[in-house]
N, C-alpha and C. Protein backbone atom coordinates (compact mmCIF):
# COMPACT_ATOMS: atom_id res chain seq x y z
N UNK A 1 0.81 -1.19 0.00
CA UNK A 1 0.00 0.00 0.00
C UNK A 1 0.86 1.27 0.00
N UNK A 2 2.04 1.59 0.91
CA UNK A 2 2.80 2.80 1.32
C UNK A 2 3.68 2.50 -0.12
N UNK A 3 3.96 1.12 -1.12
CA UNK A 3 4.90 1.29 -2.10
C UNK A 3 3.63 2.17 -3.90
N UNK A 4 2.43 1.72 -3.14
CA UNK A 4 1.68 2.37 -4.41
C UNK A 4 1.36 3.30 -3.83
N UNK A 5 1.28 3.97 -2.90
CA UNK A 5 0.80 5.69 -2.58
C UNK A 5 2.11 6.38 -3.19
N UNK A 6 3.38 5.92 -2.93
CA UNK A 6 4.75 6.55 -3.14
C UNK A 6 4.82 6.56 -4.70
N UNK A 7 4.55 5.59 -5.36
CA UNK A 7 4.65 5.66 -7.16
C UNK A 7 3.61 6.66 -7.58
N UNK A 8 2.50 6.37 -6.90
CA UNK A 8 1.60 7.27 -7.14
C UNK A 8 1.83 9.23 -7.54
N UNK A 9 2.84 9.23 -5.79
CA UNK A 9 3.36 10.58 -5.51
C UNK A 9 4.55 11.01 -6.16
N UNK A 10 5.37 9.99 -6.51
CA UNK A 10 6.20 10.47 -7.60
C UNK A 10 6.03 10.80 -9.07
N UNK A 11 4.50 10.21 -9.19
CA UNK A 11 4.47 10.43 -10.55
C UNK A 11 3.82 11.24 -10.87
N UNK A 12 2.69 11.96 -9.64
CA UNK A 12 2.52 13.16 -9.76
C UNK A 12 2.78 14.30 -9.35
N UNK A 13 4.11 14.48 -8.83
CA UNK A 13 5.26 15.25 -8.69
C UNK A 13 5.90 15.34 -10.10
N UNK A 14 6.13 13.99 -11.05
CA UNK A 14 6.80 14.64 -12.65
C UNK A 14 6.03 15.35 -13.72
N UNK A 15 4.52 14.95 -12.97
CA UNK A 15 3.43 15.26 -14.03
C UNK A 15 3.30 16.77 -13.50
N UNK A 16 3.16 17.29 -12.30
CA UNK A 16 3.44 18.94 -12.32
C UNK A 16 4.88 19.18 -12.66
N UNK A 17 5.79 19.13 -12.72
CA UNK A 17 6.92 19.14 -13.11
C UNK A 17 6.74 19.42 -14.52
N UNK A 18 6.34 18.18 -15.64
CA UNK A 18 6.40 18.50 -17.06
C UNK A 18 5.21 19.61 -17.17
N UNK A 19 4.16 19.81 -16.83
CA UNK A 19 3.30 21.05 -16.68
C UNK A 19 3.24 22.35 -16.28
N UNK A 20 4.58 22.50 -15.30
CA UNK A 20 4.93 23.53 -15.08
C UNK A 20 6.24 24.32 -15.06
N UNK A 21 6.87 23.22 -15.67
CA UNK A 21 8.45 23.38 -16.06
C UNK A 21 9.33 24.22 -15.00
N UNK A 22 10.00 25.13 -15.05
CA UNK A 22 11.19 25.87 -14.45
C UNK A 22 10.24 26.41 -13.44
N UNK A 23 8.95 26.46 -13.14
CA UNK A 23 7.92 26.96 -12.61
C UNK A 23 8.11 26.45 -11.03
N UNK A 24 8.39 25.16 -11.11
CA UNK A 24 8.21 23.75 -10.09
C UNK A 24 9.95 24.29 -9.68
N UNK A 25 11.04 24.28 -10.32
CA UNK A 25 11.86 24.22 -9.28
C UNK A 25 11.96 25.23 -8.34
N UNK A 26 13.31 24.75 -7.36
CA UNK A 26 12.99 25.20 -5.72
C UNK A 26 14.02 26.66 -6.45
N UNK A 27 13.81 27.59 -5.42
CA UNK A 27 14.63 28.65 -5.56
C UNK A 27 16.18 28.51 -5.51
N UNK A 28 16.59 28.02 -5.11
CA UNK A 28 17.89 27.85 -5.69
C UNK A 28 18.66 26.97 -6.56
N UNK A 29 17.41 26.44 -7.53
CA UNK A 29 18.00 25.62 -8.68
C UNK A 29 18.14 26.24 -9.60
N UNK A 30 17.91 27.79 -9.81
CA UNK A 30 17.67 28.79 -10.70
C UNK A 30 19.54 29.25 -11.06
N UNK A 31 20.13 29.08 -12.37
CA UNK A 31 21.19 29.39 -13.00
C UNK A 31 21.44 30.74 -13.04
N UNK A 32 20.34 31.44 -13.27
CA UNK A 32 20.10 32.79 -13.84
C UNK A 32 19.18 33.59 -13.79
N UNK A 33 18.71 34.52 -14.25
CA UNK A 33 17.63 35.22 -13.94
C UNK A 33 16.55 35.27 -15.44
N UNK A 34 17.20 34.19 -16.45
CA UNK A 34 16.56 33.82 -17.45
C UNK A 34 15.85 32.13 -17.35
N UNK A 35 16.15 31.68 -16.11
CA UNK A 35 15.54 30.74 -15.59
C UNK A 35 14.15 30.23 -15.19
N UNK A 36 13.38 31.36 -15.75
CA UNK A 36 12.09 31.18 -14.91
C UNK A 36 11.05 30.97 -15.99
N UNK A 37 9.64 30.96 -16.04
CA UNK A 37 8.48 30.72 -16.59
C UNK A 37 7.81 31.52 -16.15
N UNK A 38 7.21 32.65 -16.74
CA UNK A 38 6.28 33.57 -15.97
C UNK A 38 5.16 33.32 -16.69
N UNK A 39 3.62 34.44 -15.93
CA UNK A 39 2.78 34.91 -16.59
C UNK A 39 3.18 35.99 -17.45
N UNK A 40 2.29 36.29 -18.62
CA UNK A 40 2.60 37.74 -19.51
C UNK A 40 1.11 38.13 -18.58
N UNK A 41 1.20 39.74 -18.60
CA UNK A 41 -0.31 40.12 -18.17
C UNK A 41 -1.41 39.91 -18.68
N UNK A 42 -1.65 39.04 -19.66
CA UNK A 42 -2.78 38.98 -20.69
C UNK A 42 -3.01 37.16 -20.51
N UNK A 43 -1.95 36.75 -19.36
CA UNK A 43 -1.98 35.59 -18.96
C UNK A 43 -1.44 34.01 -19.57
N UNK A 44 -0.76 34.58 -20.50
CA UNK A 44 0.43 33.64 -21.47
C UNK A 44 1.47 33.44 -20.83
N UNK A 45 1.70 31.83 -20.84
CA UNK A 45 3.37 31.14 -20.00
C UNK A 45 4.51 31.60 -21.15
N UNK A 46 5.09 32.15 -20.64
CA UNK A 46 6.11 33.02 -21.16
C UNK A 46 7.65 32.58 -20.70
N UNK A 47 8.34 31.81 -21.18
CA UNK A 47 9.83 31.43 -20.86
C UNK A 47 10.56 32.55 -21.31
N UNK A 48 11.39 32.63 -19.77
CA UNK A 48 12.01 33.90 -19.81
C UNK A 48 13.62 34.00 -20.90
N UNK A 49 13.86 32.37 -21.24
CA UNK A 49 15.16 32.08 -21.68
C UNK A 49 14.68 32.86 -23.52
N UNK A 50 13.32 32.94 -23.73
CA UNK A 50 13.47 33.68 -24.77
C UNK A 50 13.99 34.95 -25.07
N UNK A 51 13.87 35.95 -24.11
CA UNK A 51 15.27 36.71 -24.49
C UNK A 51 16.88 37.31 -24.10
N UNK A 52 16.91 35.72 -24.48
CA UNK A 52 18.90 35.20 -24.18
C UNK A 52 18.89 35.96 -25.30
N UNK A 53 20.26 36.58 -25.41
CA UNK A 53 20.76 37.38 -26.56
C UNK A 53 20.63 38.71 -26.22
N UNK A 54 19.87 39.21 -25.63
CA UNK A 54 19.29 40.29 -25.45
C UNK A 54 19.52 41.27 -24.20
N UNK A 55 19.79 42.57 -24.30
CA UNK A 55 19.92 43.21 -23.15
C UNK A 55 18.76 43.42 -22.51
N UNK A 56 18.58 43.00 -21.00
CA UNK A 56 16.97 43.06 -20.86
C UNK A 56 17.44 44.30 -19.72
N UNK A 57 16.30 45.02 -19.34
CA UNK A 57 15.94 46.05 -18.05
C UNK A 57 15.10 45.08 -17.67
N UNK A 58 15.11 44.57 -16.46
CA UNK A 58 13.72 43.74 -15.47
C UNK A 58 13.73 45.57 -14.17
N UNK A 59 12.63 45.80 -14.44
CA UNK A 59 11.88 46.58 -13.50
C UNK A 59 10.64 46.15 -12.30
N UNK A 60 10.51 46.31 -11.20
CA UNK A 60 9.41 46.14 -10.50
C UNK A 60 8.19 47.48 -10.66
N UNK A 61 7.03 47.48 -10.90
CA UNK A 61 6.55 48.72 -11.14
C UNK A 61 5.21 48.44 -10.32
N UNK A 62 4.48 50.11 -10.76
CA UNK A 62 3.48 50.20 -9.75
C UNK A 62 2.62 50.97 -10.21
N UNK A 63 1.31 51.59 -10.62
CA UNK A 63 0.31 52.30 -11.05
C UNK A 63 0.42 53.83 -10.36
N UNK A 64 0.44 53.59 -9.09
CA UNK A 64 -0.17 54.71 -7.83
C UNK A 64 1.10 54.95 -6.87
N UNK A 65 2.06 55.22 -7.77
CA UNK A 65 3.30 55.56 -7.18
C UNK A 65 3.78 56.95 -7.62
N UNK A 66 4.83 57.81 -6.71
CA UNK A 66 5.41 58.73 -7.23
C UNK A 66 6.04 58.78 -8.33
N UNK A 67 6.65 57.45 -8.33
CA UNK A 67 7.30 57.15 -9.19
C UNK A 67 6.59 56.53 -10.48
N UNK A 68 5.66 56.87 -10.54
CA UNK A 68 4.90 56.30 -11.82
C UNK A 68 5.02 56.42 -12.93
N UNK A 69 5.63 57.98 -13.17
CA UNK A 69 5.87 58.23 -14.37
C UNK A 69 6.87 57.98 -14.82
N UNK A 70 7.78 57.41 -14.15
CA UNK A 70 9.26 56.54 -14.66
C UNK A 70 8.59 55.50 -15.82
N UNK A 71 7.37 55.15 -16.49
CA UNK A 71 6.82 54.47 -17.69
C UNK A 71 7.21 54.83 -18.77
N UNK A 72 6.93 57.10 -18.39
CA UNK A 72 7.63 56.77 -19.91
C UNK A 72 8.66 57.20 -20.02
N UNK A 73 9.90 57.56 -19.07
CA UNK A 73 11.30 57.11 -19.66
C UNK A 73 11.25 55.59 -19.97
N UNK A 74 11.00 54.77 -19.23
CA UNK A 74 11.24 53.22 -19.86
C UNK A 74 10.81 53.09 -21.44
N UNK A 75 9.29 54.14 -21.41
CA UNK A 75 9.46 53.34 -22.71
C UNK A 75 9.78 53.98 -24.05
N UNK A 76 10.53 55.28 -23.60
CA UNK A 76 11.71 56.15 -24.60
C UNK A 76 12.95 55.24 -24.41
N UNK A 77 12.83 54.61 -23.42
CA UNK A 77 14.40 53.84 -23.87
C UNK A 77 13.82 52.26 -24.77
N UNK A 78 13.12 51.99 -24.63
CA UNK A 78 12.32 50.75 -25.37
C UNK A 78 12.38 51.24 -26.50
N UNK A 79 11.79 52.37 -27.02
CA UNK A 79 11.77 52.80 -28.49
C UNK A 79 13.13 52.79 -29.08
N UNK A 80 14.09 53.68 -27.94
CA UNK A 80 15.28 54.16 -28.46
C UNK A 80 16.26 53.02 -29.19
N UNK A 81 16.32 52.04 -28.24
CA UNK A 81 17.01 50.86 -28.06
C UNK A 81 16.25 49.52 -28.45
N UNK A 82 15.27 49.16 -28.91
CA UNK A 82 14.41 48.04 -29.17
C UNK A 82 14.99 47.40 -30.19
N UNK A 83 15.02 47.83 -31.24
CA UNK A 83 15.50 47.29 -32.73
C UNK A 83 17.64 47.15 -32.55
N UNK A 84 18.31 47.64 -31.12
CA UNK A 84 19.01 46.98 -30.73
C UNK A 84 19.68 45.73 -30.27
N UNK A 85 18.55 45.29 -30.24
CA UNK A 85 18.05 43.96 -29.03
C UNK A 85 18.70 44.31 -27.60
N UNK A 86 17.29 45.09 -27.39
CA UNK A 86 16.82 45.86 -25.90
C UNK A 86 15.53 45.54 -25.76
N UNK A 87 15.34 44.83 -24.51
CA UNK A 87 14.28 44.62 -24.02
C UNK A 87 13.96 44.65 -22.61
N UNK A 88 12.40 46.03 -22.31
CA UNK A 88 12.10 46.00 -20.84
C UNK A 88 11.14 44.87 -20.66
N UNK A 89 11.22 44.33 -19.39
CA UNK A 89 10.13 43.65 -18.52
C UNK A 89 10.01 44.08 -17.46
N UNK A 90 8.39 44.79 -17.29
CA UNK A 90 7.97 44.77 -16.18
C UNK A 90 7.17 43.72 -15.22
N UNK A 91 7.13 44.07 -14.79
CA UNK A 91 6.71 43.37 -13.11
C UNK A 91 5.95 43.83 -12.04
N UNK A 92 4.48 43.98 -12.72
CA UNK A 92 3.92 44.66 -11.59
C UNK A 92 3.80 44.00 -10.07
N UNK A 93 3.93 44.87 -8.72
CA UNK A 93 4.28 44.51 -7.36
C UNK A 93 3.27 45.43 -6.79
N UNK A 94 2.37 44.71 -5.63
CA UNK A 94 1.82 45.49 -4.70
C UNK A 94 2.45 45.32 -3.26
N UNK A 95 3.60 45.12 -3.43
CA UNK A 95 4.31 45.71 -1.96
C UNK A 95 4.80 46.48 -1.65
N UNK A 96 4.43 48.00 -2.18
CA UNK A 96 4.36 49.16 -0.90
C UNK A 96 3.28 49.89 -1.15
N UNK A 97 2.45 49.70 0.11
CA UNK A 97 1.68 51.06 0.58
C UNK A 97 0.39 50.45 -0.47
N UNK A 98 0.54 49.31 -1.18
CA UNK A 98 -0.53 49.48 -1.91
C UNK A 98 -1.28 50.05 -2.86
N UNK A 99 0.18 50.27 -3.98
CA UNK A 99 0.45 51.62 -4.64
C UNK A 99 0.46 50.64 -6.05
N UNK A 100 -0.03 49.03 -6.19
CA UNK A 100 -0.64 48.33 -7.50
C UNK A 100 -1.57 47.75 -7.18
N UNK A 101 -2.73 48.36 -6.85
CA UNK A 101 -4.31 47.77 -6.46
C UNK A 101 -5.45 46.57 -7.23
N UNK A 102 -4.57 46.82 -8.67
CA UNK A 102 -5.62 46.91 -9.69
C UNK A 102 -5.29 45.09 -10.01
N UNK A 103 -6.34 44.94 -11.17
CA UNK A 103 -5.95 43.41 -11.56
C UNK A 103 -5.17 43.76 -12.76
N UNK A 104 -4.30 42.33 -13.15
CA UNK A 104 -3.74 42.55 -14.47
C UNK A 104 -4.32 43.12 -15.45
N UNK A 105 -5.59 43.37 -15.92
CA UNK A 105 -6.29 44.01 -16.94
C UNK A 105 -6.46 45.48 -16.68
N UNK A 106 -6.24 46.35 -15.60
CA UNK A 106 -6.79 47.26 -15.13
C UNK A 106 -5.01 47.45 -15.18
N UNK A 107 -3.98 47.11 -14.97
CA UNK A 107 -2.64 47.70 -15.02
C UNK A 107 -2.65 47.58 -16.92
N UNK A 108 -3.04 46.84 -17.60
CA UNK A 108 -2.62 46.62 -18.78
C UNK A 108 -3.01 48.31 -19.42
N UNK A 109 -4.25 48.38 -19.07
CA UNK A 109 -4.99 49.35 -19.95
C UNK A 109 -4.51 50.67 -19.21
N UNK A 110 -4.41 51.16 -18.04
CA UNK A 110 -3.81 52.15 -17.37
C UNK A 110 -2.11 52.10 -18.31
N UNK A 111 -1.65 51.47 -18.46
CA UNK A 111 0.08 52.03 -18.70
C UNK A 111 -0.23 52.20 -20.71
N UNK A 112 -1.33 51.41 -21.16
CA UNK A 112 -1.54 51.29 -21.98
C UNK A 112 -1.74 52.70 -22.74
N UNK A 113 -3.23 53.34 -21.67
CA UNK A 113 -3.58 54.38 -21.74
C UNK A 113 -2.96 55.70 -21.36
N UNK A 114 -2.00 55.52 -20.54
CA UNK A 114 -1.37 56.35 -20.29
C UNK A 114 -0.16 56.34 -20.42
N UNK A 115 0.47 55.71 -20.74
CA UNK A 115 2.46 55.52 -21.10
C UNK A 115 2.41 55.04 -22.09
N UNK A 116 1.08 54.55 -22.82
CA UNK A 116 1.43 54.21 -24.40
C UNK A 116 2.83 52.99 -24.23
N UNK A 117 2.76 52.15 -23.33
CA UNK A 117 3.84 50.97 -23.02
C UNK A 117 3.66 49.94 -24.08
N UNK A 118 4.54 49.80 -24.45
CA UNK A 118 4.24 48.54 -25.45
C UNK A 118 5.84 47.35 -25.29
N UNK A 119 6.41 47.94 -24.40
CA UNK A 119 7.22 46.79 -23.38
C UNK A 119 7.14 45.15 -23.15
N UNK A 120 7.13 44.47 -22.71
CA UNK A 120 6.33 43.10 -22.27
C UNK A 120 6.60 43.60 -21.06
N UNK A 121 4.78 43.43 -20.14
CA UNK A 121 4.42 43.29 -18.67
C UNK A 121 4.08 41.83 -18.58
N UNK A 122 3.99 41.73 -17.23
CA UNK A 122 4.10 40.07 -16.66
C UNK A 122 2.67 40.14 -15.59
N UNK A 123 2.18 39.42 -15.02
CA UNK A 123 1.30 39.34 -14.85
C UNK A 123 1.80 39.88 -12.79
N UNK A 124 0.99 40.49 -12.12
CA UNK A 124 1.31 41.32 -10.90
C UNK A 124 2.12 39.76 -10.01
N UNK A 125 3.13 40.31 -9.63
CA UNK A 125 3.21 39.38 -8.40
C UNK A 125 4.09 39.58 -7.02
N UNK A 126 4.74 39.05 -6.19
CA UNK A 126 5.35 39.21 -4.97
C UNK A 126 6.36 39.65 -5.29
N UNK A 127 7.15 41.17 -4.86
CA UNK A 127 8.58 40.71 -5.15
C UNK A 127 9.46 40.91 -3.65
N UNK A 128 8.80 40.63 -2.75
CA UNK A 128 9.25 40.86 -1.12
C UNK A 128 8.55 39.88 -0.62
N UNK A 129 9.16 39.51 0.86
CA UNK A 129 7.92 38.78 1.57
C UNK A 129 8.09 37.58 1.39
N UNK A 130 7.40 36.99 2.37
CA UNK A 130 7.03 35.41 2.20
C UNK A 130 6.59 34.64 1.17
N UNK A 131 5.76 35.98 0.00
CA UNK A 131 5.33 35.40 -1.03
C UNK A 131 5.86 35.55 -2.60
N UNK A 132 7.40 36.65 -2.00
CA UNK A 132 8.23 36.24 -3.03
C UNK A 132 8.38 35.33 -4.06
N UNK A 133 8.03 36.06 -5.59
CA UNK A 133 8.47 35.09 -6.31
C UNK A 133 9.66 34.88 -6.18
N UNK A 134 9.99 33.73 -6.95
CA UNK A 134 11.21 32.76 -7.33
C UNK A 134 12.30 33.50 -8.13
N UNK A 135 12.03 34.65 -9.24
CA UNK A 135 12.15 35.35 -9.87
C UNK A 135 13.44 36.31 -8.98
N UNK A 136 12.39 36.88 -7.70
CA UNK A 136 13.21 38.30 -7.23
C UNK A 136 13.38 37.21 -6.68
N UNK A 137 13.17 36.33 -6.18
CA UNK A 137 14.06 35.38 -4.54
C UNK A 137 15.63 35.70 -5.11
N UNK A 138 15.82 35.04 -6.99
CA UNK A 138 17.18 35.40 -7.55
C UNK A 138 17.28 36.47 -7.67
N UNK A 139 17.22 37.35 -7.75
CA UNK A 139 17.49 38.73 -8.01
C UNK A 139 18.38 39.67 -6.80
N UNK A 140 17.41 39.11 -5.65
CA UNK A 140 17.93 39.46 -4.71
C UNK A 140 18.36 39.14 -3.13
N UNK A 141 19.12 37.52 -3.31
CA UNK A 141 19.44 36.46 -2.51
C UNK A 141 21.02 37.31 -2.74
N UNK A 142 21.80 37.32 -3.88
CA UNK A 142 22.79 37.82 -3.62
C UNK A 142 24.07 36.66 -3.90
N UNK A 143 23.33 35.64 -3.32
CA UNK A 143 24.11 34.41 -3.78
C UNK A 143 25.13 34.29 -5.18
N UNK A 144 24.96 34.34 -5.87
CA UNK A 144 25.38 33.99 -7.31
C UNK A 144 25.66 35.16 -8.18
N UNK A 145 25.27 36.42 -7.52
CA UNK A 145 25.73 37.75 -8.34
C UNK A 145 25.96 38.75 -7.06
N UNK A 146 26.52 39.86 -7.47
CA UNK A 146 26.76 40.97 -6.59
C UNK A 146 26.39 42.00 -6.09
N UNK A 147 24.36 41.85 -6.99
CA UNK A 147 23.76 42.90 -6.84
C UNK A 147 22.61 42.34 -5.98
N UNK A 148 22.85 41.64 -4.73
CA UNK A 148 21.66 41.34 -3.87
C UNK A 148 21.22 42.07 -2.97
N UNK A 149 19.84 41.99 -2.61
CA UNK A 149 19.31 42.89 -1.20
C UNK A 149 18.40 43.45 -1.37
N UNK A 150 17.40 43.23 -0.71
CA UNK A 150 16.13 43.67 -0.55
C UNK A 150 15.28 45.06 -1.51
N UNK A 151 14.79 44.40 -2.31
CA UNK A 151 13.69 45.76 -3.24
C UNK A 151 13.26 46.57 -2.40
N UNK A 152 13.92 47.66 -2.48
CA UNK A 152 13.11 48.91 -1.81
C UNK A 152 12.16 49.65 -2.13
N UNK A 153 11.84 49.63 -3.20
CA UNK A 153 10.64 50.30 -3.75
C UNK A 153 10.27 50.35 -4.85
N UNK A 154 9.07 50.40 -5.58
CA UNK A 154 8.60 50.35 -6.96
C UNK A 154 9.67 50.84 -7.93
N UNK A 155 9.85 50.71 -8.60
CA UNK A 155 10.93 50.70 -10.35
C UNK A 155 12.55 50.51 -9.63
N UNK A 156 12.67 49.44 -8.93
CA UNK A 156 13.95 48.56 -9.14
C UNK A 156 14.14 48.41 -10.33
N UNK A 157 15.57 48.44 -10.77
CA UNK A 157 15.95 48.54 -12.24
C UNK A 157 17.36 47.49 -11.96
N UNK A 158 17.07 46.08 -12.45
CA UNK A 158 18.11 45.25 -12.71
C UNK A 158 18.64 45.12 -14.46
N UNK A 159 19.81 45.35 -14.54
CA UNK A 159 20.21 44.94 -15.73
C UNK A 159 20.78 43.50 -16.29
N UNK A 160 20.62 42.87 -17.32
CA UNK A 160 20.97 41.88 -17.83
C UNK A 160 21.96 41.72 -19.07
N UNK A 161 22.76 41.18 -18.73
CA UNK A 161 23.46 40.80 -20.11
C UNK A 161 23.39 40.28 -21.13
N UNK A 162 23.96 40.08 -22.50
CA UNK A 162 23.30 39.40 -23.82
C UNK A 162 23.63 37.88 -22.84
N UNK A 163 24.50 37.46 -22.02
CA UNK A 163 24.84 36.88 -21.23
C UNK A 163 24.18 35.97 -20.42
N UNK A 164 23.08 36.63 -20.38
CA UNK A 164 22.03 36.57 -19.38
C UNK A 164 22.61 36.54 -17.45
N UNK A 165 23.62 37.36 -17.56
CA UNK A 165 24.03 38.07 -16.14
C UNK A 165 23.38 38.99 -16.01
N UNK A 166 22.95 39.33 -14.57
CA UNK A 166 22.90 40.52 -14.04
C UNK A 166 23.91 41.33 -14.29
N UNK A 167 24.48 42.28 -14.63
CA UNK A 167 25.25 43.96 -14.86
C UNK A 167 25.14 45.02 -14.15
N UNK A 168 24.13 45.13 -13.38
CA UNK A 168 23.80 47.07 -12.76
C UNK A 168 22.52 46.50 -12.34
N UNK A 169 22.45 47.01 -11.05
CA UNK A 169 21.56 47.15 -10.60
C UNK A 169 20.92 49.10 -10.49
N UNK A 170 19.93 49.53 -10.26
CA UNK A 170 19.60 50.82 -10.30
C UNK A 170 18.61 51.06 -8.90
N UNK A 171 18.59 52.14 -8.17
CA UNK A 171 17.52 52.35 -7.05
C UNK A 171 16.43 52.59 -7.82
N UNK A 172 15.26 52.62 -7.06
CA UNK A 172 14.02 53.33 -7.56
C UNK A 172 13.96 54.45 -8.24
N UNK A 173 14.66 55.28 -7.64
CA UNK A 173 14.53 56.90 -7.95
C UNK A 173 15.61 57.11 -8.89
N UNK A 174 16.44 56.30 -9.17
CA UNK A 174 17.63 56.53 -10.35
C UNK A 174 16.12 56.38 -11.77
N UNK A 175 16.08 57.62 -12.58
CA UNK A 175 15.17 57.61 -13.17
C UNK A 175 15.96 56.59 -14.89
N UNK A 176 15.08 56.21 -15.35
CA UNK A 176 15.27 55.43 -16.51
C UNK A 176 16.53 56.17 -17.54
N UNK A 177 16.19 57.41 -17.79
CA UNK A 177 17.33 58.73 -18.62
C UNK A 177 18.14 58.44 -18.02
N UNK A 178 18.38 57.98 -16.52
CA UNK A 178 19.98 58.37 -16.25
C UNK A 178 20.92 58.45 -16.99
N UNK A 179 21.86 59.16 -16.43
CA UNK A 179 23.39 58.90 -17.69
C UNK A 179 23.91 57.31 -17.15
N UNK A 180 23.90 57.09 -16.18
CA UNK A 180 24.70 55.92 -15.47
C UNK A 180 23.70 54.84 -16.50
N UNK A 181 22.34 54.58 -16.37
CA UNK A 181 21.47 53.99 -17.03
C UNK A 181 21.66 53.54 -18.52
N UNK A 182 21.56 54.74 -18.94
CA UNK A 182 21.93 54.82 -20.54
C UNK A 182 23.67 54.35 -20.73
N UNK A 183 24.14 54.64 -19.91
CA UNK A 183 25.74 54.09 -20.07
C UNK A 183 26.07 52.50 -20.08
N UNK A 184 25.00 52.15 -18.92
CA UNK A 184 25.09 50.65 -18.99
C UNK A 184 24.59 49.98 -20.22
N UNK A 185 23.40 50.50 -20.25
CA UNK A 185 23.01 49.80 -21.65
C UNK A 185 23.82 49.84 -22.95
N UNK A 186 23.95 50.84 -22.96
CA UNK A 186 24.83 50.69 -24.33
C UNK A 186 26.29 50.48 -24.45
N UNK A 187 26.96 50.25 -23.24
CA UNK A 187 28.02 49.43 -23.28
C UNK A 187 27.45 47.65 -23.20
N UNK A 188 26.61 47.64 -22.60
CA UNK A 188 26.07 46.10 -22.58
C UNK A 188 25.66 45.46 -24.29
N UNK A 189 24.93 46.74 -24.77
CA UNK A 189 24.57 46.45 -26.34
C UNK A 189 25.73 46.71 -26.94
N UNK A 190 26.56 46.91 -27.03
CA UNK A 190 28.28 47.05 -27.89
C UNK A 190 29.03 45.81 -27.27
N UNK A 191 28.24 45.27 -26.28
CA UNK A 191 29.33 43.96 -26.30
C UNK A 191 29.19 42.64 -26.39
């Protein structure tokens, strides 16, 4: 009986496994920060290893923030740099103050309607906390790169390599124009 409950449980442990791919592993089986399987906001499984090659910006963002209008520098540098192979992902987060209220459809059409974003967004999720995704768990464990430690606030700005390394990390308030910003990127896209 305990040898068919156990075949049982292993086999549906591989069957979420093949169903949910990079989704299922534990947080520190993650290589990279191109390791993961997300939602897109429109609710499409989206493998993040699709853009290897590519300089990505991963941002945490927020609707009802000061910082809100950091959308559309992001997405003057999306325009600027796109046909580079430059690519932003956002990440909407309601951990501070409660400053991303809305559901994924209600952030889509707000940045839509108002930042004219045409970026790839991901569908809202943890990036602090107990309910941390897997995503920031890498981002900012610290373990395996040099830019770890706790998201402080809406538009964290991690950079990625064609590499798929982390490169630069950015504070919230370092606005998207920066010179430091724009410097990284386009030494990252020249190399």
């Amino acid at each position: 009986m305990h040898k068919k409950l156990y075949t049982v449980a292993i086999g549906s442990l591989m069957m979420l496994s093949a169903l949910f791919g990079k989704d299922v592993k534990g947080k520190s089986d993650a290589a990279g920060p191109l390791d993961f399987i997300m939602t897109s906001i429109d609710g499409q499984s989206i493998d993040l290893s699709r853009y290897a090659g590519q300089v990505i910006l991963m941002v945490n963002v927020a609707s009802k923030c000061g910082l809100t209008p950091q959308y559309e520098g992001l997405q003057h540098l999306y325009e600027k740099y796109k046909d580079q192979g430059f690519v932003i992902l956002a990440f909407p987060a309601n951990n501070f103050l409660g400053q991303e209220p809305g559901t994924n459809e209600e952030i889509q059409t707000f940045c839509s309607v108002n930042y004219g974003v045409t970026f790839p967004m991901f569908a809202k999720i943890s990036v602090k906390g107990k309910d941390q995704h897997p995503l920031y768990h890498y981002l900012t464990d610290g373990k395996s790169h040099e830019f770890g430690g706790a998201i402080q606030w809406n538009f964290e700005k991690f950079l990625i390599g064609k590499d798929g390394v982390i490169k630069a990390r950015f504070s919230p308030k370092t606005k998207p124009q920066d010179e430091a910003v724009i410097a990284a990127i386009e030494n990252e896209l020249q190399s």
